[in-house]
C-alpha atoms as a PDB file:
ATOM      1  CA  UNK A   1       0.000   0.000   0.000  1.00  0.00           C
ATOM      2  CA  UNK A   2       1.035   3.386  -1.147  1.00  0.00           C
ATOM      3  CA  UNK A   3       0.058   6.281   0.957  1.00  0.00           C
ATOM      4  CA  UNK A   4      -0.480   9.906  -1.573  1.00  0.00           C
ATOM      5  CA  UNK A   5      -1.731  13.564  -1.182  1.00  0.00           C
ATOM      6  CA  UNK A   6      -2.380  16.596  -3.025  1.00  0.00           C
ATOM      7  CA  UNK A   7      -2.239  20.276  -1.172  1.00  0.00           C
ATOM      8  CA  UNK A   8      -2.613  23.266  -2.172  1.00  0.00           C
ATOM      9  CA  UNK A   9      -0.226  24.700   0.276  1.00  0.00           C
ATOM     10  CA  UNK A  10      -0.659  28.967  -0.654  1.00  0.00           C
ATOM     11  CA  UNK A  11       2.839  29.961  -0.827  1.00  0.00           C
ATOM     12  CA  UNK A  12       2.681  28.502   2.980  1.00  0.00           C
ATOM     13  CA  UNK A  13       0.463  31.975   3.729  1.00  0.00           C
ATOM     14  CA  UNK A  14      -2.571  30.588   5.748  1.00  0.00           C
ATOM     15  CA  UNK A  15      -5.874  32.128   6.414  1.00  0.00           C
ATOM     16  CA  UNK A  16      -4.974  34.157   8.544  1.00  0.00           C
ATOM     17  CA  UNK A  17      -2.752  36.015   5.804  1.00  0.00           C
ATOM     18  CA  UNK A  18       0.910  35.240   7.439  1.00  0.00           C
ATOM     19  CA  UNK A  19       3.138  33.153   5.691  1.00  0.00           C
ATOM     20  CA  UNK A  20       4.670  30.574   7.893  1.00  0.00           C
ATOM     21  CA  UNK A  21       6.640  27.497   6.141  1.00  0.00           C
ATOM     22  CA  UNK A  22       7.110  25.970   9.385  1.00  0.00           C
ATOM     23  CA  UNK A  23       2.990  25.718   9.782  1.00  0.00           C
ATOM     24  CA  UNK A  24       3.012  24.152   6.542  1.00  0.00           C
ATOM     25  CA  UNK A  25       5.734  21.209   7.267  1.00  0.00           C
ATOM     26  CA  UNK A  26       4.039  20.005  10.069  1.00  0.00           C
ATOM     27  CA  UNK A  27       0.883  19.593   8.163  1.00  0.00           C
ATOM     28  CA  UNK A  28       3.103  17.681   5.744  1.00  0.00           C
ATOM     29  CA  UNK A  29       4.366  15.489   8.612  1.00  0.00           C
ATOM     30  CA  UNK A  30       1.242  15.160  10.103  1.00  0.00           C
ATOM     31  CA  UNK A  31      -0.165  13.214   6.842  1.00  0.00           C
ATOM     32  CA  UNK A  32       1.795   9.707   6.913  1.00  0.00           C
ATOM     33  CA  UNK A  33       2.093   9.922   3.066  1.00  0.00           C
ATOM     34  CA  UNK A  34       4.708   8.401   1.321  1.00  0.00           C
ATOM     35  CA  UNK A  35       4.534  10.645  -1.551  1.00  0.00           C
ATOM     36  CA  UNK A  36       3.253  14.052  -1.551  1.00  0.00           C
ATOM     37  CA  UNK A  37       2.215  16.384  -4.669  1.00  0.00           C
ATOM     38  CA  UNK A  38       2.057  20.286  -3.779  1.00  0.00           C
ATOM     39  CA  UNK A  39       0.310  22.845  -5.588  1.00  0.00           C
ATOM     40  CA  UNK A  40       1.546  26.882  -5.389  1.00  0.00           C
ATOM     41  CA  UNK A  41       5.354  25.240  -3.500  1.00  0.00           C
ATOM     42  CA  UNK A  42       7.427  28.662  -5.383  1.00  0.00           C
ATOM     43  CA  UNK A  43       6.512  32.044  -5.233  1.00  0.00           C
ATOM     44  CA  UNK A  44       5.121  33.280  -9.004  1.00  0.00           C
ATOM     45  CA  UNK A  45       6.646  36.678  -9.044  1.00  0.00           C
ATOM     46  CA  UNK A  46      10.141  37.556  -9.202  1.00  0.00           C
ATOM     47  CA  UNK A  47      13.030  34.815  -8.418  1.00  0.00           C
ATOM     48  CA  UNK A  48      10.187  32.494  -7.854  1.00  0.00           C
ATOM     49  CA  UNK A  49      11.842  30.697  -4.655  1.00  0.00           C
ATOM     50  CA  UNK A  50      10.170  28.386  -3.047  1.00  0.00           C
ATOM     51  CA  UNK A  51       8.846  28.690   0.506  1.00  0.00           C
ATOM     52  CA  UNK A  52       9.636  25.771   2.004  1.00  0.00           C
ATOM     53  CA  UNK A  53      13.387  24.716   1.900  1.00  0.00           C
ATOM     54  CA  UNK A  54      14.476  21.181   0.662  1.00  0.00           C
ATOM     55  CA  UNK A  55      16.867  20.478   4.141  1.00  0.00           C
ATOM     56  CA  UNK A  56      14.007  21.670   5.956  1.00  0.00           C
ATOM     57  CA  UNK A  57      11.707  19.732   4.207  1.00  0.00           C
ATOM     58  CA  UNK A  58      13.964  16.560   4.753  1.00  0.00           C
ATOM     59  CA  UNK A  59      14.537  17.327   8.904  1.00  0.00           C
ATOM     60  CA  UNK A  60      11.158  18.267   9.030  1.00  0.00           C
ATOM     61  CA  UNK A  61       9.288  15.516   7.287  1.00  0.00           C
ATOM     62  CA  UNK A  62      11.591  13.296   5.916  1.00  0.00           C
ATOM     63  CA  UNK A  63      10.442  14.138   1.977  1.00  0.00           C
ATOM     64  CA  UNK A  64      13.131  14.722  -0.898  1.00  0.00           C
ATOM     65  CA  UNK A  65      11.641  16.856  -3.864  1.00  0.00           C
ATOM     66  CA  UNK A  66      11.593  15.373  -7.501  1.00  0.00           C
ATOM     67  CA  UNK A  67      14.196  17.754  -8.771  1.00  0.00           C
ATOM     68  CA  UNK A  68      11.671  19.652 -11.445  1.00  0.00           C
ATOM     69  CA  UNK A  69      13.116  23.098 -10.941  1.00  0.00           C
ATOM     70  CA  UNK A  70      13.862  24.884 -13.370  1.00  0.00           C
ATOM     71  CA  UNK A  71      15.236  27.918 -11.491  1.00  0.00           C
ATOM     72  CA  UNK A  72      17.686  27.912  -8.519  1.00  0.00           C
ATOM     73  CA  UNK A  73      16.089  27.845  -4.859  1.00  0.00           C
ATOM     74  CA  UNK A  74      12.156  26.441  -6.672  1.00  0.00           C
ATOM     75  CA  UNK A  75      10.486  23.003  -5.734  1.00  0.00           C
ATOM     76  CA  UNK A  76       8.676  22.579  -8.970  1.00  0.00           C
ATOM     77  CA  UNK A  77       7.556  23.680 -12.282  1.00  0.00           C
ATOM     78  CA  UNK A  78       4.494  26.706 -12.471  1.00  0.00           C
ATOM     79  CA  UNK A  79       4.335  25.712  -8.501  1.00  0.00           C
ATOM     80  CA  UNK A  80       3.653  22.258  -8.327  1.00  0.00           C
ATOM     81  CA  UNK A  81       6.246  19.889  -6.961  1.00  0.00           C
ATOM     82  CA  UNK A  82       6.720  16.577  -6.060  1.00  0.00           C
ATOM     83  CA  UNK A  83       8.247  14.606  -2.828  1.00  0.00           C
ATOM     84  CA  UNK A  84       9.426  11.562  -1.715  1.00  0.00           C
ATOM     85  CA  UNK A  85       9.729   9.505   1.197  1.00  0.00           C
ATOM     86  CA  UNK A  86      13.592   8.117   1.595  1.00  0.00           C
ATOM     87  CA  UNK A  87      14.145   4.557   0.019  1.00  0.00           C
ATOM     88  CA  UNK A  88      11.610   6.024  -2.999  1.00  0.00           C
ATOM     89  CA  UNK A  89      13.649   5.730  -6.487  1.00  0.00           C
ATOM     90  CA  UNK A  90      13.252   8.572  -9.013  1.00  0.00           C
ATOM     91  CA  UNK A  91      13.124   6.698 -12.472  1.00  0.00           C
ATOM     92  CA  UNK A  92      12.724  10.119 -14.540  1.00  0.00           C
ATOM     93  CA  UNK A  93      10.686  13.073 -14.442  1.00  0.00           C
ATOM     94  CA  UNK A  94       9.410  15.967 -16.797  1.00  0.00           C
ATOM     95  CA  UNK A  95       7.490  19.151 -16.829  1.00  0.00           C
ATOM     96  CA  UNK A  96       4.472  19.611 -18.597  1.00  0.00           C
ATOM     97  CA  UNK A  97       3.532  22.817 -20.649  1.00  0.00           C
ATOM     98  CA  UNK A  98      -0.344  23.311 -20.850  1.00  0.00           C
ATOM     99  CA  UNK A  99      -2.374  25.491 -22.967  1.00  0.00           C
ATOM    100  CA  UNK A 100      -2.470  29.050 -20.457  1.00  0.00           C
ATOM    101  CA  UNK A 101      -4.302  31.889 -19.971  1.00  0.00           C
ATOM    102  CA  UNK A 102      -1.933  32.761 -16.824  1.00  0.00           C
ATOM    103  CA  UNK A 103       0.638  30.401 -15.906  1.00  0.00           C
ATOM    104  CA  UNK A 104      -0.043  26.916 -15.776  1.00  0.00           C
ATOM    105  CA  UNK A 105       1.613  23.359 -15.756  1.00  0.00           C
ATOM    106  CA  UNK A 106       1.968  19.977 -14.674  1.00  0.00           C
ATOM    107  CA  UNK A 107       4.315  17.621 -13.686  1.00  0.00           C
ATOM    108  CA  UNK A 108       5.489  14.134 -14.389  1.00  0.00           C
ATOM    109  CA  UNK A 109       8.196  11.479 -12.635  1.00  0.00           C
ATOM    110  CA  UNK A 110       8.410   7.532 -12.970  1.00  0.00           C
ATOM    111  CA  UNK A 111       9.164   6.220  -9.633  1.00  0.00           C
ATOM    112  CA  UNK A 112      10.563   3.014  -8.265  1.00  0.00           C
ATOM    113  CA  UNK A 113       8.795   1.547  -4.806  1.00  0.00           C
ATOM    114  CA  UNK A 114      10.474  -1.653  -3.456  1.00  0.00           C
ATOM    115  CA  UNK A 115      10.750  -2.497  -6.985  1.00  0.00           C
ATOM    116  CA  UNK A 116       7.022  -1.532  -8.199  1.00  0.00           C
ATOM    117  CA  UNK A 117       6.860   1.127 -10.631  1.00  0.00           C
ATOM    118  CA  UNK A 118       4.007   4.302  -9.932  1.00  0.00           C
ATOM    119  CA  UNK A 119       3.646   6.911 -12.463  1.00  0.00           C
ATOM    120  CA  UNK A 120       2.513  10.340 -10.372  1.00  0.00           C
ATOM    121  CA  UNK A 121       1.696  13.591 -12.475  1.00  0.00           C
ATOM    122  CA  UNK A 122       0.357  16.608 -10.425  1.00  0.00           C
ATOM    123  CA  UNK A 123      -1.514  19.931 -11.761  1.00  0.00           C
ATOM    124  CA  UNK A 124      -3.026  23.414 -11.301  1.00  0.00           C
ATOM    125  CA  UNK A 125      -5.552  23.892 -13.400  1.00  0.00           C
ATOM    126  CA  UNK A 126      -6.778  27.252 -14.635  1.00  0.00           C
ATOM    127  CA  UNK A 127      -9.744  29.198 -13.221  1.00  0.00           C
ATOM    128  CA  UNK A 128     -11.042  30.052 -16.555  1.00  0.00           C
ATOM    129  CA  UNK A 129     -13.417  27.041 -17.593  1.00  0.00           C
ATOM    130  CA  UNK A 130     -12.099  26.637 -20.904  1.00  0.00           C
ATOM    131  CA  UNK A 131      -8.813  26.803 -20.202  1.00  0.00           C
ATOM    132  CA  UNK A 132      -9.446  24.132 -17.798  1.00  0.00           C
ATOM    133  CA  UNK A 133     -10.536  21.928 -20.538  1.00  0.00           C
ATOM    134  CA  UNK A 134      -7.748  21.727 -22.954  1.00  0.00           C
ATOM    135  CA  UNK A 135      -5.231  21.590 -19.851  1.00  0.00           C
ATOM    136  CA  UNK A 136      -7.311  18.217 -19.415  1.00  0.00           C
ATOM    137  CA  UNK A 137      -7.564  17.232 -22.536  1.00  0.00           C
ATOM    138  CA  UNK A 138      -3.450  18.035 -23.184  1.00  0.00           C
ATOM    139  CA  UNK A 139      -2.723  15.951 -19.916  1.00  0.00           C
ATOM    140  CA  UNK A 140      -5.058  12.941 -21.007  1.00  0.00           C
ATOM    141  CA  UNK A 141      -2.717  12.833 -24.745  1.00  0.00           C
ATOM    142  CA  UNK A 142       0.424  12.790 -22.469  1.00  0.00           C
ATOM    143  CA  UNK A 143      -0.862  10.196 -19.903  1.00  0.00           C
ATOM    144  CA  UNK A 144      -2.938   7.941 -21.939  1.00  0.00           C
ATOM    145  CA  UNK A 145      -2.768   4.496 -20.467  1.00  0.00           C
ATOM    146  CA  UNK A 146      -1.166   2.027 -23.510  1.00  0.00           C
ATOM    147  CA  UNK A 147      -0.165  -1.207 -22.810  1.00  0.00           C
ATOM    148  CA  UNK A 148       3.625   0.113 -21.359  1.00  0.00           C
ATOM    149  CA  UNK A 149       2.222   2.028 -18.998  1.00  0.00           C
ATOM    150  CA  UNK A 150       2.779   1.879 -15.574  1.00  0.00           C
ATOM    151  CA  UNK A 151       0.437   2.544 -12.680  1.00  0.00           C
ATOM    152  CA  UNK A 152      -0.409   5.840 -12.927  1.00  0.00           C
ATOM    153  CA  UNK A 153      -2.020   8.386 -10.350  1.00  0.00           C
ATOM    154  CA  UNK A 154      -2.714  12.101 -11.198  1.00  0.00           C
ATOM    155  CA  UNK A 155      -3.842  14.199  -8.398  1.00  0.00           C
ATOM    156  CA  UNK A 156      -3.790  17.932  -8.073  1.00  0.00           C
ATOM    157  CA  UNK A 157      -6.216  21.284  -7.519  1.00  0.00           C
ATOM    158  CA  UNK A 158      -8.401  20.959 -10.527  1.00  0.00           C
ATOM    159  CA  UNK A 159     -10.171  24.496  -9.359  1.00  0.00           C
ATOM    160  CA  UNK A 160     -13.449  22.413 -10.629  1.00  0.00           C
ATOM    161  CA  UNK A 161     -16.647  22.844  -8.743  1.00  0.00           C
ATOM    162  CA  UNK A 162     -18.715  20.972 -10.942  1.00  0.00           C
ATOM    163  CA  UNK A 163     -18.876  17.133 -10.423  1.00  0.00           C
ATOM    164  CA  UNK A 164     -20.617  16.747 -14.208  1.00  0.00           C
ATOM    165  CA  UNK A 165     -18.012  19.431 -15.190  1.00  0.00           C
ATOM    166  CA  UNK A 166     -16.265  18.980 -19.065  1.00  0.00           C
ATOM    167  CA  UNK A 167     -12.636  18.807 -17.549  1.00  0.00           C
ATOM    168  CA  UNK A 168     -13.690  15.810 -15.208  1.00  0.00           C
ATOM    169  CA  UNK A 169     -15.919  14.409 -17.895  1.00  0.00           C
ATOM    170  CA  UNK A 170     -12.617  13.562 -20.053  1.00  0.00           C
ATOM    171  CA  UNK A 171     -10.704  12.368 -17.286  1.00  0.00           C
ATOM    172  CA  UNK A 172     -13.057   9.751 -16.479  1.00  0.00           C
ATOM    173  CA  UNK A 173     -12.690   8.559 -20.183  1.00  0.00           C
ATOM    174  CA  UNK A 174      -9.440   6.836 -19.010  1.00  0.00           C
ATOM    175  CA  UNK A 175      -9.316   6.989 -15.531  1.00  0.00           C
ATOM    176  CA  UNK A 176     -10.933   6.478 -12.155  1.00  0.00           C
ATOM    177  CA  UNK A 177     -11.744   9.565 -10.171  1.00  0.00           C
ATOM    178  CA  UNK A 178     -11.748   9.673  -6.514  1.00  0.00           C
ATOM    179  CA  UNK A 179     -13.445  12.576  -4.477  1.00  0.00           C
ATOM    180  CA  UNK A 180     -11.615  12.435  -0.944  1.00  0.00           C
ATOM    181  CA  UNK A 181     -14.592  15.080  -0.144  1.00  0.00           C
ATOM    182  CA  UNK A 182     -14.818  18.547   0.573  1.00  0.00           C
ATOM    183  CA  UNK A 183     -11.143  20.852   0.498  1.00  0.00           C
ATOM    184  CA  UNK A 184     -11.839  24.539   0.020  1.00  0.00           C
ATOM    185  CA  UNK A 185     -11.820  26.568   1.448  1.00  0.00           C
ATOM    186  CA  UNK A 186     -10.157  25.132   4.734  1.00  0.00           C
ATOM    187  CA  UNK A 187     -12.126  26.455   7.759  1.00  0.00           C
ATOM    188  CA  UNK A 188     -15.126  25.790   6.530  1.00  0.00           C
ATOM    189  CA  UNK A 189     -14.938  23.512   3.664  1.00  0.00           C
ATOM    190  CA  UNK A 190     -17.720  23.746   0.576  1.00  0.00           C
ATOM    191  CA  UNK A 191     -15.886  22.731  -2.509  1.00  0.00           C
ATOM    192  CA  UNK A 192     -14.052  19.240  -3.799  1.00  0.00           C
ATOM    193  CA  UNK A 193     -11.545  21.142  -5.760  1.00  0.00           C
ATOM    194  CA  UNK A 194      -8.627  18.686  -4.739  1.00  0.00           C
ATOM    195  CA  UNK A 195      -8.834  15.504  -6.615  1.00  0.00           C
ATOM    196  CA  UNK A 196      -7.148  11.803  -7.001  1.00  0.00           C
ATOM    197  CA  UNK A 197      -7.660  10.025 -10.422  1.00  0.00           C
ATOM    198  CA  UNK A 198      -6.097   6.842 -10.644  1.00  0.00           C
ATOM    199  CA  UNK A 199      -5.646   4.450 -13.993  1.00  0.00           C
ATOM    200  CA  UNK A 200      -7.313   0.908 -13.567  1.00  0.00           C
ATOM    201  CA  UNK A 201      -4.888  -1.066 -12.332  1.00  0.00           C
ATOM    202  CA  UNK A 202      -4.186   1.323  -9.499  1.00  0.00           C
ATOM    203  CA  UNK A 203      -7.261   0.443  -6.874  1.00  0.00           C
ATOM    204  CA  UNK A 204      -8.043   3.316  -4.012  1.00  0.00           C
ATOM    205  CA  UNK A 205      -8.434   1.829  -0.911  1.00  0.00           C
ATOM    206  CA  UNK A 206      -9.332   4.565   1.032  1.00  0.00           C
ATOM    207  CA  UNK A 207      -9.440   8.377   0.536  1.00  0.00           C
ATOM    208  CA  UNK A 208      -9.952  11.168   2.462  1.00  0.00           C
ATOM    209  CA  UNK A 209      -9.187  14.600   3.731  1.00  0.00           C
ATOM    210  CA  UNK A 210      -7.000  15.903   6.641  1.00  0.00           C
ATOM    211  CA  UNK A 211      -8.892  18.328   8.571  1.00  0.00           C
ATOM    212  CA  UNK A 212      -6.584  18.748  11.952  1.00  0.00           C
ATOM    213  CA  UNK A 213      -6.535  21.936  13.382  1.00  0.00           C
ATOM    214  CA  UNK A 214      -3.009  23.226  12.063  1.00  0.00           C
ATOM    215  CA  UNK A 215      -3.856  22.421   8.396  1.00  0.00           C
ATOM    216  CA  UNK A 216      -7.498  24.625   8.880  1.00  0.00           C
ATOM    217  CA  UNK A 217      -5.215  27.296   9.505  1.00  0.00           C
ATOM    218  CA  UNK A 218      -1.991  27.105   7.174  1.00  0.00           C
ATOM    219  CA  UNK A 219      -3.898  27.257   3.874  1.00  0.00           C
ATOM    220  CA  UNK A 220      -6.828  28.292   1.701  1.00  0.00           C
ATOM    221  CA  UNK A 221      -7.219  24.204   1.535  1.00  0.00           C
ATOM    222  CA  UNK A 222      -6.820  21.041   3.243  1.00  0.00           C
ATOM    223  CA  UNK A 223      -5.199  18.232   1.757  1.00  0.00           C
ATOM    224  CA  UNK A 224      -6.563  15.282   0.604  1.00  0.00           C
ATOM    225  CA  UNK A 225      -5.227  11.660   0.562  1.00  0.00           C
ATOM    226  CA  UNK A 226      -5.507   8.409  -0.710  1.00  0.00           C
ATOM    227  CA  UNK A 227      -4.340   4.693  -0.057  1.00  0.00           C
ATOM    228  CA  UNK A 228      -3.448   2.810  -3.407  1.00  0.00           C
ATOM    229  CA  UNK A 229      -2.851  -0.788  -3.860  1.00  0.00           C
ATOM    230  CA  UNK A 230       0.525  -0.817  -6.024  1.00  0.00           C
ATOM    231  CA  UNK A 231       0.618  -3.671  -8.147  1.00  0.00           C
ATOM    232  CA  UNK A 232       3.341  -6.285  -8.263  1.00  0.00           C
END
């Protein structure tokens, strides 16, 4: 059993509008996940750094990030990242360039689990519905399950409030889509924006969100979670 998540961590700036990284890493340690995607990890103006550091990151939580930067002191590409648990081997990785209206990506890397293979991609997706639907419809060219795939998981903030909505209608063409439930915004959560979509050999086991009292606090959403059963 594989443990993932998907958070939108803010720039680690919480509700309460200060930004505090070390808020954020115990949210991250608090979750039990062996691999965690983040949305909004680097800053989108200027040098782009990211706010949480990798050593910290490692001390903290005990996570490595896929190295997708593309800029000196980032996490990821457009803001979303990857991490690892130790023992976890990166097979490759790759950043994805979506049709944009503002800045927009995904990300890719072929992993290595006690000699299992898992194929995680992670997303933003725009706020502008039709945007949204040819980021989908470029991500579902790139990760179409053929016959070499591996097991593949893509999880991100899909910024979709609709469950009948287009984007999630052409996901579900090709993969399994799991609601862990309601995300956004954190105190008082209305919206399943945060979503875990899994090909058919990858079975959830359990989903869910994480609703303690720090991660209410250190974003605009909670994270959500899922337990997959990783082929042999």
């Amino acid at each position: 059993m594989i443990r993932i998540a998907s958070y939108n961590i803010q720039k680690s700036i919480g509700v309460d509008g200060r930004r505090q990284p070390e808020r954020t890493l115990k949210v991250l340690g608090e979750l039990g996940c062996d691999i965690i995607a983040l949305q909004e990890a680097d800053r989108r103006f200027g040098a782009r750094h990211s706010t949480l550091l990798p050593e910290r990151l490692a001390e903290a939580c005990g996570f490595h990030p896929v190295p997708l930067a593309r800029h000196d002191g980032g996490l990821g590409w457009h803001g979303n990242a990857i991490l690892v648990r130790d023992g976890i081997c990166v097979r490759s990785h790759s950043c994805i360039d979506l049709p944009q209206l503002e800045p927009r990506g995904a990300v890719m890397a072929d992993l290595e689990i006690d000699g299992r293979r898992l194929r995680v991609a992670a997303t933003h997706l725009s706020l502008v519905g039709h945007f949204r639907q040819r980021q989908i419809e470029r991500l579902m060219q790139i990760l179409h399950p053929d016959e070499g795939s591996p097991p593949t998981v893509l999880v991100g903030d899909l910024n979709e409030w609709r469950e009948e909505g287009r984007p999630l209608r052409a996901v579900s063409a090709h993969y399994t889509i799991t609601n862990p439930g309601k995300s956004f915004p954190s105190p008082f959560p209305v919206a399943s924006l945060d979503r875990i979509m899994t090909s058919a050999d990858l079975p959830v086991l359990r989903s869910g969100v994480h609703r303690s009292a720090t991660a209410r606090i250190a974003s605009d959403h909670l994270p959500v979670w899922a337990d997959l059963d990783l082929p042999a």
